[in-house]
Protein backbone atom coordinates (compact mmCIF):
# COMPACT_ATOMS: atom_id res chain seq x y z
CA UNK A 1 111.12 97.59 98.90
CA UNK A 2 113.02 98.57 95.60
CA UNK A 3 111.55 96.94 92.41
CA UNK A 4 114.75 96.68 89.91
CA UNK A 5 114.32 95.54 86.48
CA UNK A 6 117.26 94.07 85.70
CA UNK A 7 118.24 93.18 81.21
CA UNK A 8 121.51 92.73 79.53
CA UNK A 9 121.07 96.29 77.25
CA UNK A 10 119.25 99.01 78.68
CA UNK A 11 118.34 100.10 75.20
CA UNK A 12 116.40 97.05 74.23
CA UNK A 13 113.95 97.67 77.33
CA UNK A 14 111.90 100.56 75.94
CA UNK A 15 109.03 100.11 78.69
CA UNK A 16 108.76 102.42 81.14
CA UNK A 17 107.22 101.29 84.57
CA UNK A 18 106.44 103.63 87.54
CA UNK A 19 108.11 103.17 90.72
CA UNK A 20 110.52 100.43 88.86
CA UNK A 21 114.26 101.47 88.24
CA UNK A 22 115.82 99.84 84.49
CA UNK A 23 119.12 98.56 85.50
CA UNK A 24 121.79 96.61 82.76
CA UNK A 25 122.98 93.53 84.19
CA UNK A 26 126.39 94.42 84.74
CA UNK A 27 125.40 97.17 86.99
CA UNK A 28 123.54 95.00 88.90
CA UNK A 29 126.12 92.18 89.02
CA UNK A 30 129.43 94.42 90.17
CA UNK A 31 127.92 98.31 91.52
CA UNK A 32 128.29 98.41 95.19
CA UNK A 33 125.00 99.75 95.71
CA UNK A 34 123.26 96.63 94.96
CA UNK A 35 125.25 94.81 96.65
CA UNK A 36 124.61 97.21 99.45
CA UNK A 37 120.54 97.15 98.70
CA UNK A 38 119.02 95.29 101.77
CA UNK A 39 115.51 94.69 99.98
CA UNK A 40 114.65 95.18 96.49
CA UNK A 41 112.42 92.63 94.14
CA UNK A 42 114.34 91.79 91.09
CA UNK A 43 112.89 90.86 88.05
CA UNK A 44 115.72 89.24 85.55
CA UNK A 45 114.75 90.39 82.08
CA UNK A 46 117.89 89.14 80.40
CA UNK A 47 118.22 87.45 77.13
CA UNK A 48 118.55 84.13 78.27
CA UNK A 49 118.69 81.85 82.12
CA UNK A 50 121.44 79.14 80.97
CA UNK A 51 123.56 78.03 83.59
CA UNK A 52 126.55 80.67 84.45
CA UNK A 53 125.25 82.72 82.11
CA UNK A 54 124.30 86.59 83.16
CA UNK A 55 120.72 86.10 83.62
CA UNK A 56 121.35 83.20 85.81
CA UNK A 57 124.02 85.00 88.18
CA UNK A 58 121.45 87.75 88.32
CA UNK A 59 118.96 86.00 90.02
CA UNK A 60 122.15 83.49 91.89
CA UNK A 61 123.65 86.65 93.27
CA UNK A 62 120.04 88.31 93.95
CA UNK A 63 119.52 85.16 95.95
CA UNK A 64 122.67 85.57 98.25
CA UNK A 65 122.05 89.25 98.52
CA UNK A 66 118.64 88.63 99.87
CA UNK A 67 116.80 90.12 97.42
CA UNK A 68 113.90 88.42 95.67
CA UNK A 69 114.34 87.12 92.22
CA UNK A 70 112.17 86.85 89.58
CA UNK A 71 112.37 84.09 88.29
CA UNK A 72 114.23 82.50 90.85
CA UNK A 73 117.14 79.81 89.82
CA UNK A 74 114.85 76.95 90.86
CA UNK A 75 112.31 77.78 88.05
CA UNK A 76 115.89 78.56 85.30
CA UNK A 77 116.77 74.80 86.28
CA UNK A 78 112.65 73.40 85.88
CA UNK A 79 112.54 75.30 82.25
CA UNK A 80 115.42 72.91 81.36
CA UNK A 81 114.13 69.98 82.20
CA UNK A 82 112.45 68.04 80.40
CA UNK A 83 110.52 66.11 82.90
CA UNK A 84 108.88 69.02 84.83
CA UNK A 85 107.68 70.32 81.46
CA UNK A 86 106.00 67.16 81.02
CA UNK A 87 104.91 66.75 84.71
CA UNK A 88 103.34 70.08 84.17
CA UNK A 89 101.49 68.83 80.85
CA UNK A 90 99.83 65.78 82.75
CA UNK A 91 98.59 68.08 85.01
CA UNK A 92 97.23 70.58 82.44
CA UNK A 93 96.30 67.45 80.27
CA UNK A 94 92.17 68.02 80.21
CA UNK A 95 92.24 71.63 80.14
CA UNK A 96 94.27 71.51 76.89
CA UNK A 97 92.15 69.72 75.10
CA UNK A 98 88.82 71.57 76.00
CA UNK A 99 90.54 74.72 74.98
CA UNK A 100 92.59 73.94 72.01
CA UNK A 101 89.98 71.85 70.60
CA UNK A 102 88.80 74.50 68.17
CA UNK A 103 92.71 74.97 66.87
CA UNK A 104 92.77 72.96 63.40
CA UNK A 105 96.80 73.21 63.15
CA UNK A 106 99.29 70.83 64.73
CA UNK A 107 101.45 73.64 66.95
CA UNK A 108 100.35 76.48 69.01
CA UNK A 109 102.50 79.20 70.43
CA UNK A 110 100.94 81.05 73.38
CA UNK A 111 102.99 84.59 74.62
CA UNK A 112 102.58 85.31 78.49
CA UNK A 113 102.89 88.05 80.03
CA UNK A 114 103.20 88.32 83.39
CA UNK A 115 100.79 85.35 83.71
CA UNK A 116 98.42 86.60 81.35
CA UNK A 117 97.81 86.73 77.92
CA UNK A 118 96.24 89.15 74.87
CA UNK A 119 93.32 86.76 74.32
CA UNK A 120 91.36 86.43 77.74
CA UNK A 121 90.17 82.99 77.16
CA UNK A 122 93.99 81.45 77.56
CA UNK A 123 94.28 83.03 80.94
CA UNK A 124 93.32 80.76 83.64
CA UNK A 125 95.86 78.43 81.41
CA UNK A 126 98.64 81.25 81.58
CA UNK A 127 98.25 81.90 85.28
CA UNK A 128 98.40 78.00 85.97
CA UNK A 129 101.71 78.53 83.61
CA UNK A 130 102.83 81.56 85.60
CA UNK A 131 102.48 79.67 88.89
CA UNK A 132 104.71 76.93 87.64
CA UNK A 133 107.15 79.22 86.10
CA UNK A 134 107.30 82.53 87.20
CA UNK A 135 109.00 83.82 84.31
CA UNK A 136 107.88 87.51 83.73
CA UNK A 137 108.34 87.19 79.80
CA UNK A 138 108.00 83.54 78.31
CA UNK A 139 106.33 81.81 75.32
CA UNK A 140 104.53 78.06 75.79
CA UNK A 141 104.54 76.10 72.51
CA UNK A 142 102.04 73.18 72.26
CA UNK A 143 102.07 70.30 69.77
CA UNK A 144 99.23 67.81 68.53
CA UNK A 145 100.39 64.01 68.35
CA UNK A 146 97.46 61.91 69.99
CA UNK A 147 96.50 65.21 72.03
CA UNK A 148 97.70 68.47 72.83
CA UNK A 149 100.89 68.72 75.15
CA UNK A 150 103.22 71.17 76.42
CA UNK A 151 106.59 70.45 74.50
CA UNK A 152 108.75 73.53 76.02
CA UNK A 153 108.84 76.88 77.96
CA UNK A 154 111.00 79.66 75.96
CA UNK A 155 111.48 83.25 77.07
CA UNK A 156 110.73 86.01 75.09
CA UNK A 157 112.71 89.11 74.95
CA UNK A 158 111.71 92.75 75.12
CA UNK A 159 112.85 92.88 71.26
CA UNK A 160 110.66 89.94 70.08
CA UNK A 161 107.42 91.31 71.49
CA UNK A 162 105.05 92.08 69.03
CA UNK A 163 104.36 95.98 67.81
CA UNK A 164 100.37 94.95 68.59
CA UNK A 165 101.56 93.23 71.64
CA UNK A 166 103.64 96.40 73.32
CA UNK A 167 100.62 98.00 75.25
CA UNK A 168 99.38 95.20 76.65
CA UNK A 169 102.83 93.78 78.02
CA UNK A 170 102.93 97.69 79.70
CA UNK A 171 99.37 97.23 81.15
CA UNK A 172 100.17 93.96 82.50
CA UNK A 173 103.96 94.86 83.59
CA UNK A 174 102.14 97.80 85.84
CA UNK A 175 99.38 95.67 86.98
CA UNK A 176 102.03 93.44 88.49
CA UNK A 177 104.01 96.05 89.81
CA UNK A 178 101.49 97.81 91.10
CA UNK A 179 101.33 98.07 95.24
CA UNK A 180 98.90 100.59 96.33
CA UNK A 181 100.46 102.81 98.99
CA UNK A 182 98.55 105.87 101.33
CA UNK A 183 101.47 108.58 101.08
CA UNK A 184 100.85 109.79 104.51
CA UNK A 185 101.50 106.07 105.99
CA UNK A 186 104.83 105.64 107.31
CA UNK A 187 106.42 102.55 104.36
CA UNK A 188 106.42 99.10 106.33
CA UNK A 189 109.64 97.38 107.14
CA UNK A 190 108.33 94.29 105.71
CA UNK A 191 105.61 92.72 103.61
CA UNK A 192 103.27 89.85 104.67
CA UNK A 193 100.33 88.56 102.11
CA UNK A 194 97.69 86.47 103.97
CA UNK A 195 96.22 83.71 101.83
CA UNK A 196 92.40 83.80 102.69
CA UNK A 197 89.67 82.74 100.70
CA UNK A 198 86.34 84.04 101.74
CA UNK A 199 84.31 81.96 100.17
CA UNK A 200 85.49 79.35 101.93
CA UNK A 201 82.71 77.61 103.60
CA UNK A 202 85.55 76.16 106.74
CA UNK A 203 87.42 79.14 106.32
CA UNK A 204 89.45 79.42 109.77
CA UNK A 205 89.15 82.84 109.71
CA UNK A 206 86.12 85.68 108.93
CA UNK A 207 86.84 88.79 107.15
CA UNK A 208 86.90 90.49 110.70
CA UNK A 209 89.54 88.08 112.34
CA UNK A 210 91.64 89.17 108.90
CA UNK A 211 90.94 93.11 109.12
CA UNK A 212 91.98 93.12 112.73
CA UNK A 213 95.30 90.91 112.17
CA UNK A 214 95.92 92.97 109.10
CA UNK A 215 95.65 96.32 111.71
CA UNK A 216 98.20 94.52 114.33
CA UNK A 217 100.49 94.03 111.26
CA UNK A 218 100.64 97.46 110.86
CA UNK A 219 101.52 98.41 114.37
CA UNK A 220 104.84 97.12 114.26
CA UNK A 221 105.67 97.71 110.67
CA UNK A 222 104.37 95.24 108.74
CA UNK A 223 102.27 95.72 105.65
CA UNK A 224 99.70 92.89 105.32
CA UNK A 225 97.69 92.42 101.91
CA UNK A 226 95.14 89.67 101.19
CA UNK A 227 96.14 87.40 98.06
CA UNK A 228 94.24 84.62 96.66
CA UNK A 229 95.26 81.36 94.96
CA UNK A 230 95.74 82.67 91.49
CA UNK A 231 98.69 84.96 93.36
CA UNK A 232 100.73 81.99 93.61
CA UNK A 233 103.61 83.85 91.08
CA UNK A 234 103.52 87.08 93.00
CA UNK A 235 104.50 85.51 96.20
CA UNK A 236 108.06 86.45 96.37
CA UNK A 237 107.43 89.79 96.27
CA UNK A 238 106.59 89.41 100.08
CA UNK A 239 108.58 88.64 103.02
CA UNK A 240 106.52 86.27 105.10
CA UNK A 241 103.16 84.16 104.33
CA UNK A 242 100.19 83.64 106.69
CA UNK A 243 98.20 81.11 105.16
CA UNK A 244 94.45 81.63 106.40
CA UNK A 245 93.22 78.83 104.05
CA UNK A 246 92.20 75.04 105.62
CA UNK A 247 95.71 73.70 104.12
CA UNK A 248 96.03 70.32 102.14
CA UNK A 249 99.23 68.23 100.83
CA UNK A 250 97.22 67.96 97.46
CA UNK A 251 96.76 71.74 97.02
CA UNK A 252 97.30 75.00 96.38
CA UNK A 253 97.82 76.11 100.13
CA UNK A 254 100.83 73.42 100.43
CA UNK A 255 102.08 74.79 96.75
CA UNK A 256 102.30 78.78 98.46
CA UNK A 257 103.93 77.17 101.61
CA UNK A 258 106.41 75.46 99.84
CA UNK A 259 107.33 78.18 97.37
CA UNK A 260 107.33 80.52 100.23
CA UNK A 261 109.54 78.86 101.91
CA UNK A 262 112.21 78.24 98.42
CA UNK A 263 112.18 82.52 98.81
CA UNK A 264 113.19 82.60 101.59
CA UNK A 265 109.90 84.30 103.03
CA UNK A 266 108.77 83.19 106.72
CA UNK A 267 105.98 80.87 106.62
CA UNK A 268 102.55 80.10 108.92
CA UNK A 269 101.64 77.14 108.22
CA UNK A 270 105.51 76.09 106.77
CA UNK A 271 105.03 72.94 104.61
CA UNK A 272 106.45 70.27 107.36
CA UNK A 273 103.83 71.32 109.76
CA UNK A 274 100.87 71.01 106.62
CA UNK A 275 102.51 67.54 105.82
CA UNK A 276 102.80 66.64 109.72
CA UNK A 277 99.38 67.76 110.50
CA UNK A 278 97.25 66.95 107.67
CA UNK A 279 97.95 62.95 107.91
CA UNK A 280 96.43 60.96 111.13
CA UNK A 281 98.73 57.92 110.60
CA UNK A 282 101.83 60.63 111.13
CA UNK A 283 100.53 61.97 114.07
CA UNK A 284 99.24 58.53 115.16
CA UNK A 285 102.81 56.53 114.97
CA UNK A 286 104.41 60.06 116.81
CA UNK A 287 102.22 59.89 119.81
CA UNK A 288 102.76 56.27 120.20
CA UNK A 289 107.20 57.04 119.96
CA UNK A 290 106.79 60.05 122.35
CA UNK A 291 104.37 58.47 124.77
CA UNK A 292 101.59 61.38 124.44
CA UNK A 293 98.18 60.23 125.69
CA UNK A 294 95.36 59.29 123.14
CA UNK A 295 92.96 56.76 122.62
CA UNK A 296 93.81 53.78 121.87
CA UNK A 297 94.65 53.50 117.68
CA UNK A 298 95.54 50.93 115.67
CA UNK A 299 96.63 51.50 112.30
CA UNK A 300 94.20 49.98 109.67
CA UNK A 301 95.30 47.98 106.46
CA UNK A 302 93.47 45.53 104.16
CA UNK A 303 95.48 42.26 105.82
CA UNK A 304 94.47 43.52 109.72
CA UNK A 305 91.31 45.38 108.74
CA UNK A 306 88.86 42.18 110.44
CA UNK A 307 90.93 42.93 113.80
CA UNK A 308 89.23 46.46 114.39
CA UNK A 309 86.36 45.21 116.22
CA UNK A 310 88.51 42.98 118.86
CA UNK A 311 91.10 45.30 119.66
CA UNK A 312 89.07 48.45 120.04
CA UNK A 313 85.15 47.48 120.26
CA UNK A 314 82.42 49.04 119.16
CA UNK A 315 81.79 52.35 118.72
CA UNK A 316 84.60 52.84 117.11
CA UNK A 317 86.16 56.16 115.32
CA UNK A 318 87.80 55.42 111.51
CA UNK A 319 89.85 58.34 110.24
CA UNK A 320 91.19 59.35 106.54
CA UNK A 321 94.36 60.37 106.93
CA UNK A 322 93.89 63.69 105.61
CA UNK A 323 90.81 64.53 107.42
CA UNK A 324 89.69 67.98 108.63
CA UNK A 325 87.16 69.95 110.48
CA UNK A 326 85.47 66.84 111.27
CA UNK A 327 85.02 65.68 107.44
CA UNK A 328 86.45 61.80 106.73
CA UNK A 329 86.16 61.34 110.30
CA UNK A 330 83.01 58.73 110.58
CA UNK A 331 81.70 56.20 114.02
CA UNK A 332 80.94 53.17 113.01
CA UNK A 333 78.39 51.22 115.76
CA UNK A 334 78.95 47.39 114.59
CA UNK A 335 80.97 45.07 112.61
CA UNK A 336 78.96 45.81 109.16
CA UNK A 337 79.38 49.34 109.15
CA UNK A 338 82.68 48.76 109.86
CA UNK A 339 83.46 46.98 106.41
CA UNK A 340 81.28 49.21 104.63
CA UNK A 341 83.05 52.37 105.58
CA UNK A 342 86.59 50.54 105.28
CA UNK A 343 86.10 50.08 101.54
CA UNK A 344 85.09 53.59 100.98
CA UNK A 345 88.25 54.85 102.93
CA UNK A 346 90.64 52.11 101.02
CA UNK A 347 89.10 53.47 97.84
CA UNK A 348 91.66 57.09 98.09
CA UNK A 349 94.40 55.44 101.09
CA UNK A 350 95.83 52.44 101.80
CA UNK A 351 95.74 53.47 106.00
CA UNK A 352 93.14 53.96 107.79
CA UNK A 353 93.47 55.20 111.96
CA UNK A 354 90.88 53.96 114.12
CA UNK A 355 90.74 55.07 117.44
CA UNK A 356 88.53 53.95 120.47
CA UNK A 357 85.37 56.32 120.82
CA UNK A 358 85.86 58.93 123.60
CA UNK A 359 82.73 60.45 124.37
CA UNK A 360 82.77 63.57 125.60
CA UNK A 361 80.73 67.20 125.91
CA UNK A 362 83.44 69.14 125.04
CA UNK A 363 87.17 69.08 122.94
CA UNK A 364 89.32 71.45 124.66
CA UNK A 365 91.28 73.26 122.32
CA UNK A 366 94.97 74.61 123.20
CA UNK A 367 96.21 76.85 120.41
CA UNK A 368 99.97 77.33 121.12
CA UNK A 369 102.41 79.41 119.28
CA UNK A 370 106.41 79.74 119.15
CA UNK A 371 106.30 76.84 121.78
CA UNK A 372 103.95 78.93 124.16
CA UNK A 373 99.71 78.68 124.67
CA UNK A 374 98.49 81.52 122.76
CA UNK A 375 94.13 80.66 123.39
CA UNK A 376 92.32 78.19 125.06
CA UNK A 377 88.74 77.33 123.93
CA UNK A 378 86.09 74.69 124.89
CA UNK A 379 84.57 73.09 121.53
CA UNK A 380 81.56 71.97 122.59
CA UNK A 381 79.36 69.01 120.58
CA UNK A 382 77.20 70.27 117.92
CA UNK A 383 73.40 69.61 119.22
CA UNK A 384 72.73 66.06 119.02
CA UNK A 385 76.12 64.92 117.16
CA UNK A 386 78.95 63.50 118.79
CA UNK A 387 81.39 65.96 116.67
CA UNK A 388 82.11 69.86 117.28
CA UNK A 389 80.63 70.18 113.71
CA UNK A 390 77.48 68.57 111.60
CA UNK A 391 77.32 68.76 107.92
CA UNK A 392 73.54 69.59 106.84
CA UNK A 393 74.82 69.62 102.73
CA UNK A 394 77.65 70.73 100.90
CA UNK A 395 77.42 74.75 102.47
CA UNK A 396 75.73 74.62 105.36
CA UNK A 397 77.51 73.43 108.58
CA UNK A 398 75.55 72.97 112.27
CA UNK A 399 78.40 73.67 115.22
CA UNK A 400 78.54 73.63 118.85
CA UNK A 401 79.00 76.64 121.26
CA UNK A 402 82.58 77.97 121.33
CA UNK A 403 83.82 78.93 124.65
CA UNK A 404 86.93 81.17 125.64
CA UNK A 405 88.74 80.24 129.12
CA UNK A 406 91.38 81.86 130.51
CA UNK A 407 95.13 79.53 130.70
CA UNK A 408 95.04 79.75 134.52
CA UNK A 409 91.72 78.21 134.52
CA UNK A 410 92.49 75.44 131.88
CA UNK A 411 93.77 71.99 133.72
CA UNK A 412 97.61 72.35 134.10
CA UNK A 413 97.90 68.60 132.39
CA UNK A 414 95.62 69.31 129.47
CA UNK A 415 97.89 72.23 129.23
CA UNK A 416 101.21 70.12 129.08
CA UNK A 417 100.43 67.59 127.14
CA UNK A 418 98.71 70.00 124.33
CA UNK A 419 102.05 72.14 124.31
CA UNK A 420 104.72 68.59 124.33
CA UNK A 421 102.45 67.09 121.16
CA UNK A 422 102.33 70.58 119.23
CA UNK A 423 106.27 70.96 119.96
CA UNK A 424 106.81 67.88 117.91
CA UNK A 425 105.30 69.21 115.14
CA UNK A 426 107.10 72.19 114.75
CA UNK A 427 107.21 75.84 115.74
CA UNK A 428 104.37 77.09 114.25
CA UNK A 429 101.01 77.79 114.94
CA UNK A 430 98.85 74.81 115.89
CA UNK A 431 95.66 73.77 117.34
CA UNK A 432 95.97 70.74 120.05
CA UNK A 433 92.22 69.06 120.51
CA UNK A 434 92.31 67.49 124.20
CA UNK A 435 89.69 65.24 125.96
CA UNK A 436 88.95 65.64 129.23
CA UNK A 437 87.99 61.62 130.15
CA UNK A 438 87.21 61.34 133.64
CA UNK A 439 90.40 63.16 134.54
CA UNK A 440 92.58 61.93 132.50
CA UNK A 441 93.50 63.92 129.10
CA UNK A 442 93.92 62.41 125.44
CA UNK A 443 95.35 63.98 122.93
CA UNK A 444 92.88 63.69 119.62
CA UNK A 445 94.98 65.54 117.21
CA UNK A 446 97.44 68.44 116.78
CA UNK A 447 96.18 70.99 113.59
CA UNK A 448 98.07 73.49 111.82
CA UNK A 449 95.92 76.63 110.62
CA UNK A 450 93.50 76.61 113.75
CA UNK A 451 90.78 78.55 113.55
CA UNK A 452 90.72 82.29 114.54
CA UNK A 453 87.38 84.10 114.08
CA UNK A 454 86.36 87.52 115.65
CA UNK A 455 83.86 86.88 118.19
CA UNK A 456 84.89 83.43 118.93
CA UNK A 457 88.54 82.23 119.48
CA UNK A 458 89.28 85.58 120.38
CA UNK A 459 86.12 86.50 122.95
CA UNK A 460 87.79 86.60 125.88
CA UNK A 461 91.71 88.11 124.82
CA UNK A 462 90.53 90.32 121.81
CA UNK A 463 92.96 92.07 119.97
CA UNK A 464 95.75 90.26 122.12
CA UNK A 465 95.54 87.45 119.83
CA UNK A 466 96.44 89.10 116.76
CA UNK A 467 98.92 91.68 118.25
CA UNK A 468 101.27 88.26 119.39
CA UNK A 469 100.44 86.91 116.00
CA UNK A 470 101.95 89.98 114.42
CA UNK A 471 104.91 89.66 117.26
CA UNK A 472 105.28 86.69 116.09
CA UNK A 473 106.22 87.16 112.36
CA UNK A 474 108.34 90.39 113.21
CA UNK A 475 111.01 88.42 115.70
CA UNK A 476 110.57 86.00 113.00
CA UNK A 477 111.40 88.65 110.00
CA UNK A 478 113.85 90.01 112.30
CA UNK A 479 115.66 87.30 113.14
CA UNK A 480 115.77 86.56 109.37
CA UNK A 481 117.17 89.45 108.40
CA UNK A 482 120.27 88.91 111.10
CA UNK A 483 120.59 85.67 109.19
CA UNK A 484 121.18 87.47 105.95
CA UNK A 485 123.43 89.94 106.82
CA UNK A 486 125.69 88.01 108.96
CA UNK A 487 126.36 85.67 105.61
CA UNK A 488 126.56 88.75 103.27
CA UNK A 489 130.15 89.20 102.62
């Protein structure tokens, strides 16, 4: 992919970065061959992003040509508005004061470059900055009424860097740009990043599940690299996203998915299938439209919460609405652990799902993709617990025995159901949990971001898994890229 640097006078950009062509904006705005370019990351360096002004028909007409923008009009609009600046200070609020607390003065000026700054101890503030507004040049100014806020977002041009400041804006500028590449390996067609985070004690994926994805990738011309939350900026420099994170409305995963998806870049998990899967109550009022077997579920309030008992018994299951690998999901064995736990789950939602207990040995688990069964696995009970997973602490986890079965030996009703629930949700790549209750199968839940480890979820197909992954996201890319060029003029 061609990296263009794109400012209003080529002789005000006097920095030189390898593998990056300087372009003036005119150029870029009327000369065929860009028009032509199929994929190139464009980063606008012009003077100023007001609206109809150059630097914003750069990145417009970058946009329509399918290239990828930096910034991207989306963020021109945000640095204009007033109220994202301040949503952004809210959310920043704490951190501010903590680190500006030593600052005696009133105002504060803080130049970032590329997300970071010359002083290392403002840089987890810049990147947060950065990931809000990817603006490759830009200066924050704070002021001090009660407390520190952000006031505005300005960009800074190549002529208003600071002399001192010059080598470090080149250092960073070629740290950004920088994308490894083995000469002798044929250049991908496209680019994927896979969000994983190792540390990650319910990561859905080990480093091996990643390594031998990352190798199918390759097979059919995709380059994958790893990124990590702090990459949040970088993101349209890639084509597609695989998010290998457990995702979460209120986080960073759902914050790459989303801005993924305002590039233009195909996305696994997209954000309608993180908002669709991550909440119970969704999933519990679709089963009930679209008649897909469960347990019985009522939808908990405050004014019905004293029915619970009647309508479903006891043992009964009570669910956050955002819960995940078994965590916020709690049995409650009588009527006053029933109010106990209800507090403590109306403390962070105002609905709770409780279902009637199923008991059972086993979850199957149907992971379908593109509308078809990719795996199917047998979660069995961790010893002793009624769940696939026990928490001994906050790191260490106790699980069940994982076990791979081949489609044509998985019940052909535990089959259809698990593919009609995950088609409601989407396209994507989901994980359907199925009970197996004297015959007769219940849907528990439909994830997004299933779990793929080596040695587990793939024992019995092995690399099959990730070479349809990797099929996957190139009919998707291609398919994409048909899309763009029949709306090119």
């Amino acid at each position: 992919m061609d990296v263009l640097i794109v400012v209003e006078n080529r002789k005000m950009w006097s920095i030189d970065i390898p593998g990056a062509e300087i372009v003036p904006a005119r150029d870029y705005l009327t000369n065929p061959r860009f028009v032509a370019l199929r994929h190139a990351r464009v980063f606008n360096l012009c003077r100023a992003y007001g609206y109809q002004s150059v630097g914003y028909y750069v990145s417009l007409l970058a946009t329509a040509r399918g290239h990828r923008p930096m910034p991207p009009v989306t963020t021109m609009q945000d640095l204009r508005e007033s109220g994202v600046i301040r949503i952004v200070s809210e959310d920043i609020e704490q951190r501010l004061q903590r680190l500006f607390a030593p600052i005696k003065a009133d105002h504060f000026e803080l130049s970032i470059y590329f997300g970071r700054n010359i002083a290392e101890r403002y840089d987890s503030l810049c990147q947060t900055l950065f990931e809000h507004f990817p603006v490759p040049l830009m200066r924050a100014e704070f002021v001090r009424v009660d407390e520190w806020r952000l006031r505005a977002i300005r960009l800074i041009a190549s002529k208003d860097i600071p002399e001192n400041h010059r080598d470090f804006v080149v250092a960073q500028a070629k740290r950004y740009f920088s994308r490894p590449r083995n000469p002798t390996i044929k250049r991908p067609r496209y680019e994927l990043a896979i969000l994983w985070n190792p540390e990650e004690i319910d990561s859905p994926s080990d480093e091996r599940a990643i390594e031998k994805f990352t190798r199918a990738a390759q097979k059919v011309g995709i380059g994958a690299s790893v990124v990590d939350r702090t990459d949040l900026a970088r993101i349209a420099q890639f084509d597609a996203l695989f998010i290998r994170e457990t995702t979460s409305v209120n986080h960073h995963t759902f914050r790459f998915a989303r801005r993924a998806e305002a590039e233009g870049l195909v996305v696994i998990d997209d954000p309608e299938s993180i908002v669709r899967c991550s909440n119970k109550v969704y999933q519990a009022e679709l089963f009930e439209k679209h008649q897909i077997p469960c347990p019985q579920t009522v939808i908990i309030h405050k004014d019905n919460a004293d029915e619970v008992g009647q309508r479903l018994g006891f043992p009964c299951v009570l669910k956050r609405p955002d819960s995940s690998f078994s965590s916020g999901v709690v049995r409650v064995d009588n009527e006053e652990e029933l109010v106990t736990r209800l507090d403590e789950f109306f403390d962070t939602s105002e609905l709770v799902v409780a279902q009637a207990f199923v008991p059972s040995g086993f979850d199957w688990r149907v992971a379908v993709l593109d509308g078809q069964v990719l795996f199917v696995c047998r979660y069995f009970m961790a010893p002793g617990h009624w769940q696939i997973q026990l928490a001994e602490g906050e790191r260490k986890r106790r699980y069940g025995r994982v076990e791979c079965v081949p489609v044509s030996e998985t019940p052909a009703k535990a089959i259809e159901i698990a593919v009609d629930a995950a088609n409601l949700i989407g396209r994507g790549l989901y994980g359907v949990d199925v009970k197996d209750v004297n015959g007769r199968f219940l849907v528990m839940e439909v994830n997004d971001n299933p779990n793929i480890e080596s040695g587990y979820e793939d024992g019995l197909l092995k690399d099959k898994i990730y070479d349809t992954l990797a099929a996957s996201f190139l009919r998707r890319l291609d398919r994409q890229g048909r899309r763009k060029e029949e709306r090119s003029p």
